[in-house]
N, C-alpha and C. Protein backbone atom coordinates (compact mmCIF):
# COMPACT_ATOMS: atom_id res chain seq x y z
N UNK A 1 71.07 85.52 66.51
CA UNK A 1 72.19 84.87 65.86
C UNK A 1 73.47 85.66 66.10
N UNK A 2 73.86 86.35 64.90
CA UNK A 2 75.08 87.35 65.21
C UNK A 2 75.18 88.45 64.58
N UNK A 3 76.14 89.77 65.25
CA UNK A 3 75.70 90.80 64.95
C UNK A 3 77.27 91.32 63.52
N UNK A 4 78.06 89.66 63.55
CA UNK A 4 78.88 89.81 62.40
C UNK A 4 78.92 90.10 61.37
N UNK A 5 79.66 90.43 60.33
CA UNK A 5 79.66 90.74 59.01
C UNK A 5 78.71 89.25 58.29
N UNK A 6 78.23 89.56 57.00
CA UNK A 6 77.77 89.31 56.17
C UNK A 6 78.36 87.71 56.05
N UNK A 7 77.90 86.53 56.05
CA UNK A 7 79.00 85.37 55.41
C UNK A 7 78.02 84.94 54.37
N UNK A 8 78.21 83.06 53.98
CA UNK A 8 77.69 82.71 53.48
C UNK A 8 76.65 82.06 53.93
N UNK A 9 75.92 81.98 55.13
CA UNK A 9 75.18 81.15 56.05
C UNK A 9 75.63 80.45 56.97
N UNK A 10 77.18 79.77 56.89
CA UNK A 10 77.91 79.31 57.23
C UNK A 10 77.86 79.17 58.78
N UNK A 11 77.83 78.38 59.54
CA UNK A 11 77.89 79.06 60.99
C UNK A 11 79.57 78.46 61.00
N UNK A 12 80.78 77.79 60.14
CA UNK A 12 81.57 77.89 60.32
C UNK A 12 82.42 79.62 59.93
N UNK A 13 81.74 79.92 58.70
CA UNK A 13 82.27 81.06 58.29
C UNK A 13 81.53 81.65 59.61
N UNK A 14 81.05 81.75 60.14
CA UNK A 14 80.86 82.71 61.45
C UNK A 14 81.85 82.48 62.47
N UNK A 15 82.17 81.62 63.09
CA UNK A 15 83.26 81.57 63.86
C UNK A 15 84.87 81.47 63.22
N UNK A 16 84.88 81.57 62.10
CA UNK A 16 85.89 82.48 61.46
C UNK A 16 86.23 83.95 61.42
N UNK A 17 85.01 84.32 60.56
CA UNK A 17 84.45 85.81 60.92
C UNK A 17 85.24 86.36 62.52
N UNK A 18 84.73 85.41 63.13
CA UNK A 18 84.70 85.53 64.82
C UNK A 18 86.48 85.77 65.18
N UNK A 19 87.10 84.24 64.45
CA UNK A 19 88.35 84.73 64.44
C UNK A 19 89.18 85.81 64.06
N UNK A 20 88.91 86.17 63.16
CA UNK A 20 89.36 87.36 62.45
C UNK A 20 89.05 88.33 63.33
N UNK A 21 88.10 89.01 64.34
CA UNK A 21 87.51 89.85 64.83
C UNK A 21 88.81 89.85 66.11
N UNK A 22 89.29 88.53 66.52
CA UNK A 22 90.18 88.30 67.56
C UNK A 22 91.76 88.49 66.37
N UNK A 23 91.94 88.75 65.73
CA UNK A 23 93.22 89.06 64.90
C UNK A 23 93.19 90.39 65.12
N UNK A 24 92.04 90.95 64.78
CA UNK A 24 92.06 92.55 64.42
C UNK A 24 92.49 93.29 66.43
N UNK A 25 91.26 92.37 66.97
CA UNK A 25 91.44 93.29 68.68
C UNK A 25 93.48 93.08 69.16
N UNK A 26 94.03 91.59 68.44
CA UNK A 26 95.46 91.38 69.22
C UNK A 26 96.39 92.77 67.93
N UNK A 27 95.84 92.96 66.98
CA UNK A 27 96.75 94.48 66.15
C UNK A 27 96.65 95.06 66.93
N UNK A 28 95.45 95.87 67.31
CA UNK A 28 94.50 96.71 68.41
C UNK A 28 95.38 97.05 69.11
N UNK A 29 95.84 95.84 70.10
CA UNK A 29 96.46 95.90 71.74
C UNK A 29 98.15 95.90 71.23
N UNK A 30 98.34 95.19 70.29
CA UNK A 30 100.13 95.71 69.85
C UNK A 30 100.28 96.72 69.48
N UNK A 31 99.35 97.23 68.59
CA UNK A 31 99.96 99.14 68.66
C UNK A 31 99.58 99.70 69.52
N UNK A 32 99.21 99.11 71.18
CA UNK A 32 99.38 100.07 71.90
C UNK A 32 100.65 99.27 73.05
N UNK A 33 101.10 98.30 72.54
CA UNK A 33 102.34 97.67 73.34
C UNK A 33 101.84 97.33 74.27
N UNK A 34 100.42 96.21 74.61
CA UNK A 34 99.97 95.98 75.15
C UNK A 34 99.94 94.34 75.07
N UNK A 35 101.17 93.44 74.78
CA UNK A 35 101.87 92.68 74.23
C UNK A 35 100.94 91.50 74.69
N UNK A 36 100.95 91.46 76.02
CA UNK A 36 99.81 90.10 76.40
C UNK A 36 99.10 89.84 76.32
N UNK A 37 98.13 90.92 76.57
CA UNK A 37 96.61 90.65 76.16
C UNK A 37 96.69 90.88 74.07
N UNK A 38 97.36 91.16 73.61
CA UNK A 38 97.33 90.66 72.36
C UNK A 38 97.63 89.57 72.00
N UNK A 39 98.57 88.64 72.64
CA UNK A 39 98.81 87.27 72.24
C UNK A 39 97.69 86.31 72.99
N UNK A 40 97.28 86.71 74.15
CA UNK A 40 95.63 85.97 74.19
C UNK A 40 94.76 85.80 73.50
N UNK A 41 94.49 87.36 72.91
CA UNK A 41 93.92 87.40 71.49
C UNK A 41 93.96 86.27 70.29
N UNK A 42 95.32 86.61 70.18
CA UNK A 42 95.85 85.56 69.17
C UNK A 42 95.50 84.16 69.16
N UNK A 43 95.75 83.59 70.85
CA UNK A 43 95.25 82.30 71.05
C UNK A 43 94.17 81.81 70.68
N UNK A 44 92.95 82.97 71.19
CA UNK A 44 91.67 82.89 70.83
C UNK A 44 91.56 82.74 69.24
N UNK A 45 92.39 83.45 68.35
CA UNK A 45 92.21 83.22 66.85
C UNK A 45 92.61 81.92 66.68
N UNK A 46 93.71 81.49 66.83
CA UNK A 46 93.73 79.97 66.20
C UNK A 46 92.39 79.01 66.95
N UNK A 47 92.27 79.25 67.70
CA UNK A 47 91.26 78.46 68.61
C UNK A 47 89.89 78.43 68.06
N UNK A 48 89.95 79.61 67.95
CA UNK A 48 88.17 79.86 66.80
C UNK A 48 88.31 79.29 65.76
N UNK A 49 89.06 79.48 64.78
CA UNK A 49 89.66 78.79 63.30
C UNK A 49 89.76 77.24 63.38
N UNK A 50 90.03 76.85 64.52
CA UNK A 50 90.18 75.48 64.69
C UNK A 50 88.82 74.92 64.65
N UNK A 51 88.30 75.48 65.80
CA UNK A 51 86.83 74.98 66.19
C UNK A 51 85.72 75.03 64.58
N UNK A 52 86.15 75.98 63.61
CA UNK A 52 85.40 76.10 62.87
C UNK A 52 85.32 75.11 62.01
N UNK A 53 86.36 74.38 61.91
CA UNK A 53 86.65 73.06 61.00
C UNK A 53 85.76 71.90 61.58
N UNK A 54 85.69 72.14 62.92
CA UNK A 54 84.76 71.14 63.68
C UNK A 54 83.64 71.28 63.22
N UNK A 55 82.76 72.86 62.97
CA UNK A 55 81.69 72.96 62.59
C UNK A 55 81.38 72.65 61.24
N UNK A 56 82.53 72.51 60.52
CA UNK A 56 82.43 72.54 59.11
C UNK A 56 82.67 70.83 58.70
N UNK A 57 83.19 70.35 59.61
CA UNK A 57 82.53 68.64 59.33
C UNK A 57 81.87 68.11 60.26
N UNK A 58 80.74 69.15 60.92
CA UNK A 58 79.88 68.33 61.57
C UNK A 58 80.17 67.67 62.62
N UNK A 59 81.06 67.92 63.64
CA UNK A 59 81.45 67.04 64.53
C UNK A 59 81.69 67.98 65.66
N UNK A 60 81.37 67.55 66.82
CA UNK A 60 80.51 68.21 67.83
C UNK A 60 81.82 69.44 68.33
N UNK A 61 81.92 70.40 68.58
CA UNK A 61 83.08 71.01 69.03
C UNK A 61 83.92 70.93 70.83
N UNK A 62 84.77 70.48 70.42
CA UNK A 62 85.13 70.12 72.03
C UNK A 62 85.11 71.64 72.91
N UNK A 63 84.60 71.14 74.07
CA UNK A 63 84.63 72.60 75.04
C UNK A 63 86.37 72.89 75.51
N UNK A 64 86.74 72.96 75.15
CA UNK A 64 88.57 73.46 75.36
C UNK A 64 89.10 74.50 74.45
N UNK A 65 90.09 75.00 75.50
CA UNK A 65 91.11 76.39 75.19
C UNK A 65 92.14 75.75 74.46
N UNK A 66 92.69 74.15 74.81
CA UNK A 66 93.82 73.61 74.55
C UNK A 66 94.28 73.19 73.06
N UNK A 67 94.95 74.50 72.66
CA UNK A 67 95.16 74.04 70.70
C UNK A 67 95.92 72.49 70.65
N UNK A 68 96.34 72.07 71.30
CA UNK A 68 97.04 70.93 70.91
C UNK A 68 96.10 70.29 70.95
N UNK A 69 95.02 69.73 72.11
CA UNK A 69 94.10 68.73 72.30
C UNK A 69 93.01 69.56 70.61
N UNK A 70 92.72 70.08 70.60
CA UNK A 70 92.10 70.49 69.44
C UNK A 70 92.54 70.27 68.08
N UNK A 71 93.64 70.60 68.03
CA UNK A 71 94.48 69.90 66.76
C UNK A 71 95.01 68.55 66.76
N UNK A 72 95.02 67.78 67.99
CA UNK A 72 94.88 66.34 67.61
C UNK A 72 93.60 65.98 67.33
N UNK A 73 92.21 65.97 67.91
CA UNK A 73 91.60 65.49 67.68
C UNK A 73 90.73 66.73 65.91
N UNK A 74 91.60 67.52 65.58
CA UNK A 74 91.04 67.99 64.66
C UNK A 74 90.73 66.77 63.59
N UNK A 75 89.08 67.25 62.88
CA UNK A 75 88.39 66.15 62.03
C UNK A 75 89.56 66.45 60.47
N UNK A 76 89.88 67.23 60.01
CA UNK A 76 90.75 67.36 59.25
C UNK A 76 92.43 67.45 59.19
N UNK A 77 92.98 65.97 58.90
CA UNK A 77 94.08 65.54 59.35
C UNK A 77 94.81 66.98 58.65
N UNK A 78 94.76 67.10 57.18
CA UNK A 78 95.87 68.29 56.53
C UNK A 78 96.07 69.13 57.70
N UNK A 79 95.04 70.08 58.15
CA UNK A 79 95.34 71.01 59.04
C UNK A 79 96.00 69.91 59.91
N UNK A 80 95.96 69.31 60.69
CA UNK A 80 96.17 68.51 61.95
C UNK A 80 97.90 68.58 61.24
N UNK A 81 98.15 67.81 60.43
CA UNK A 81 99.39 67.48 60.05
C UNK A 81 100.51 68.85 59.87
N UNK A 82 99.82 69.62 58.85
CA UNK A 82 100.31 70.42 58.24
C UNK A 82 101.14 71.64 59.89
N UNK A 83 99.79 71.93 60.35
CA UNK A 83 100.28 73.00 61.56
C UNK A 83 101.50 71.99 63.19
N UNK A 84 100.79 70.80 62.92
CA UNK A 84 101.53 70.14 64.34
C UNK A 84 103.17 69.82 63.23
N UNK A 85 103.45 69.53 62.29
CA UNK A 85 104.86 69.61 61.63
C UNK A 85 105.42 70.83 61.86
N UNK A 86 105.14 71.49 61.93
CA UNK A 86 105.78 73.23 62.17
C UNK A 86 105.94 73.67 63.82
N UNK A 87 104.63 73.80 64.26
CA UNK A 87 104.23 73.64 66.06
C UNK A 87 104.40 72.61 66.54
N UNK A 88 105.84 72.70 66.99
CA UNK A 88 105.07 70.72 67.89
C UNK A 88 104.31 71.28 69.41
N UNK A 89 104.76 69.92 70.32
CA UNK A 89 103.31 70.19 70.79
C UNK A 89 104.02 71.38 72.43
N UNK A 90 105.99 71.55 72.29
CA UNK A 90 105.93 72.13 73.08
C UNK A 90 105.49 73.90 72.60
N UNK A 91 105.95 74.41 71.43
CA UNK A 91 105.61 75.68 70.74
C UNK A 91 104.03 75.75 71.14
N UNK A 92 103.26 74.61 70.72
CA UNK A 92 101.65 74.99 70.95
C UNK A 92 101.50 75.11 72.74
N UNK A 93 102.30 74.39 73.47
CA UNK A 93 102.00 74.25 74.95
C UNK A 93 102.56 76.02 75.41
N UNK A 94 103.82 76.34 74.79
CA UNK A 94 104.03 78.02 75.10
C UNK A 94 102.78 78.63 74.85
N UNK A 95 102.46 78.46 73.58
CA UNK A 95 101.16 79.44 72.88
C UNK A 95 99.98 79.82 74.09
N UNK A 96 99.87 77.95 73.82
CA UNK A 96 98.68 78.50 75.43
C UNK A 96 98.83 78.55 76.38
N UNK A 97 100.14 78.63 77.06
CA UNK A 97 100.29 79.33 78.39
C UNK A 97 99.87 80.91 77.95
N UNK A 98 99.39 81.38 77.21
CA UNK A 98 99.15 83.01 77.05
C UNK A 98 97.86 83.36 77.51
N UNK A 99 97.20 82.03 77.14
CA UNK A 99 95.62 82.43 77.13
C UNK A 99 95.00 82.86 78.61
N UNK A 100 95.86 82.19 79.55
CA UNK A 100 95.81 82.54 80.24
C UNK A 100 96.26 84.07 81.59
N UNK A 101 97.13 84.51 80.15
CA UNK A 101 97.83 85.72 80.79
C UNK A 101 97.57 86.52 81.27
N UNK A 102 96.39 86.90 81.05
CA UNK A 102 95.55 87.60 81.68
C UNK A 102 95.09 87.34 83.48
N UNK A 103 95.40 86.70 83.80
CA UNK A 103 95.84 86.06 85.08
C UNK A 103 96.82 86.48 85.79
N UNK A 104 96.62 87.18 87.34
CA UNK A 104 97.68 87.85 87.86
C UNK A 104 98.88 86.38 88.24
N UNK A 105 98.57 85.10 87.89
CA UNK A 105 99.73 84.19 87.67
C UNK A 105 100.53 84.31 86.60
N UNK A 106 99.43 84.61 85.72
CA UNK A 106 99.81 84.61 84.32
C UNK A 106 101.42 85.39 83.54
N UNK A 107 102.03 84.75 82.80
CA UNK A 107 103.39 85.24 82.65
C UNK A 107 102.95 87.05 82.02
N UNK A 108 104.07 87.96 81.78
CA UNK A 108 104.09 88.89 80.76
C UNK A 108 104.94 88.73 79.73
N UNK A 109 103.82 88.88 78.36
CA UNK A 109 104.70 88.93 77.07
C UNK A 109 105.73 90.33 76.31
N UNK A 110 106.20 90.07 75.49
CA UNK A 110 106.74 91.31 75.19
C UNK A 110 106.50 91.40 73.77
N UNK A 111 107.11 92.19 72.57
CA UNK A 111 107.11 92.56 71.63
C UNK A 111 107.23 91.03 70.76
N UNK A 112 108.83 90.63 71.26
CA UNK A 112 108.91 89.47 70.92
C UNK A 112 108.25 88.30 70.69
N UNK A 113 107.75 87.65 72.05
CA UNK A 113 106.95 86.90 71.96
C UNK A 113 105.27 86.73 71.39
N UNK A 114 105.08 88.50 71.09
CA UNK A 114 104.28 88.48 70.36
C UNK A 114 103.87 88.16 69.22
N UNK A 115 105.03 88.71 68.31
CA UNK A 115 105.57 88.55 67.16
C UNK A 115 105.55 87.02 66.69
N UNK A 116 106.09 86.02 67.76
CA UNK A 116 106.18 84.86 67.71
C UNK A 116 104.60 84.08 67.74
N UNK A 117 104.52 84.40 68.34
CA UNK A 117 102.82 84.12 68.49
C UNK A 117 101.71 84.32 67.15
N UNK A 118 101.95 85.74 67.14
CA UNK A 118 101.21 85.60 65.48
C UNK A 118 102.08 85.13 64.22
N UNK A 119 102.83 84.82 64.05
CA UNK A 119 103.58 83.88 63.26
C UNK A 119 102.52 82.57 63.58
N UNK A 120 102.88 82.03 64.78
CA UNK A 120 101.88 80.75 64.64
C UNK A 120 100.48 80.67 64.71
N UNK A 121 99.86 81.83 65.00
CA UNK A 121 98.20 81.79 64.66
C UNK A 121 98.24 82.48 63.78
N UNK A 122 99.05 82.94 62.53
CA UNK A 122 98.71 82.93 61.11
C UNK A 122 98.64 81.72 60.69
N UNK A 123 99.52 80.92 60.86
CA UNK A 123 99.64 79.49 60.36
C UNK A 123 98.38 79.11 60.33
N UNK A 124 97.96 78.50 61.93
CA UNK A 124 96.87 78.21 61.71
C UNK A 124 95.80 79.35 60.98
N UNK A 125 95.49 80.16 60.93
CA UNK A 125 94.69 80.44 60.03
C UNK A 125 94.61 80.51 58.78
N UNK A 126 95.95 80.45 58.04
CA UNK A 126 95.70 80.03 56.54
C UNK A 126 95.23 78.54 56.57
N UNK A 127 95.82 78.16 57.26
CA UNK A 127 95.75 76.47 56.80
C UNK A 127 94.23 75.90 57.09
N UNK A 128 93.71 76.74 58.01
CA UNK A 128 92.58 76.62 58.32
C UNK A 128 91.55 77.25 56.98
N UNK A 129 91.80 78.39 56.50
CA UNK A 129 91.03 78.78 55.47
C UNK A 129 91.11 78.35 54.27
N UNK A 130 92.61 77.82 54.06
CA UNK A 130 92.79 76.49 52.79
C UNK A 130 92.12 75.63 53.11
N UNK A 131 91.80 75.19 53.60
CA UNK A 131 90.67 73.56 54.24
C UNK A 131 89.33 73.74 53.93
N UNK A 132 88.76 75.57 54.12
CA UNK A 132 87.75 75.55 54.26
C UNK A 132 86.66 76.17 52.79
N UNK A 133 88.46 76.38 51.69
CA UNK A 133 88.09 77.10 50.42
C UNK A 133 87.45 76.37 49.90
């Protein structure tokens, strides 16, 4: 199964868990000013948090990186509503150009855009853990 912290059985609280684990590695890589591969990180957190809502109403999880395609077809409109009113869909289309950054195509981030980045995968993750209280 997994070698995560403690949940409630949950296999959504596990890929939460999971998220959080990707919050902590993108701190990790910003205190060492390692700006890009922390906002990949980041991507990966809203992305896990997302997917977990999938698990948590039962509905099959789509195989995609793409937070927008994920948050439209998210099974829970609040989150859906709540995060795409704040992110539209070009802010989420920046976001995940990161995920890929890691890619010698891939852009480089800086302090800034980091900063910016976890601003919006906090979002999604409260809103995601309000959904799931």
């Amino acid at each position: 199964m997994s070698d995560l912290p403690d949940n409630n059985g949950s296999e959504a609280a596990v890929w939460m868990e999971r998220a959080r684990t990707q919050a902590a590695t993108a701190s990790f890589l910003a205190g060492r000013r390692n700006w890009s591969e922390a906002c990949h990180h980041l991507v990966r957190m809203a992305e896990m948090a997302i997917k977990s809502v999938y698990i948590d109403h039962e509905v099959p999880v789509p195989r995609s990186h793409n937070i927008y395609a994920l948050l439209a077809d998210c099974p829970a409109a609040r989150i859906r509503e709540q995060v795409t009113k704040v992110l539209d869909k070009d802010k989420l289309d920046e976001f995940l150009s990161y995920y890929i950054a890691l890619y010698p195509e891939g852009e480089d981030a800086d302090q800034d855009i980091y900063l910016r980045f976890k601003r919006m995968a906090d979002l999604v993750m409260r809103r995601v853990e309000e959904a799931l209280a």
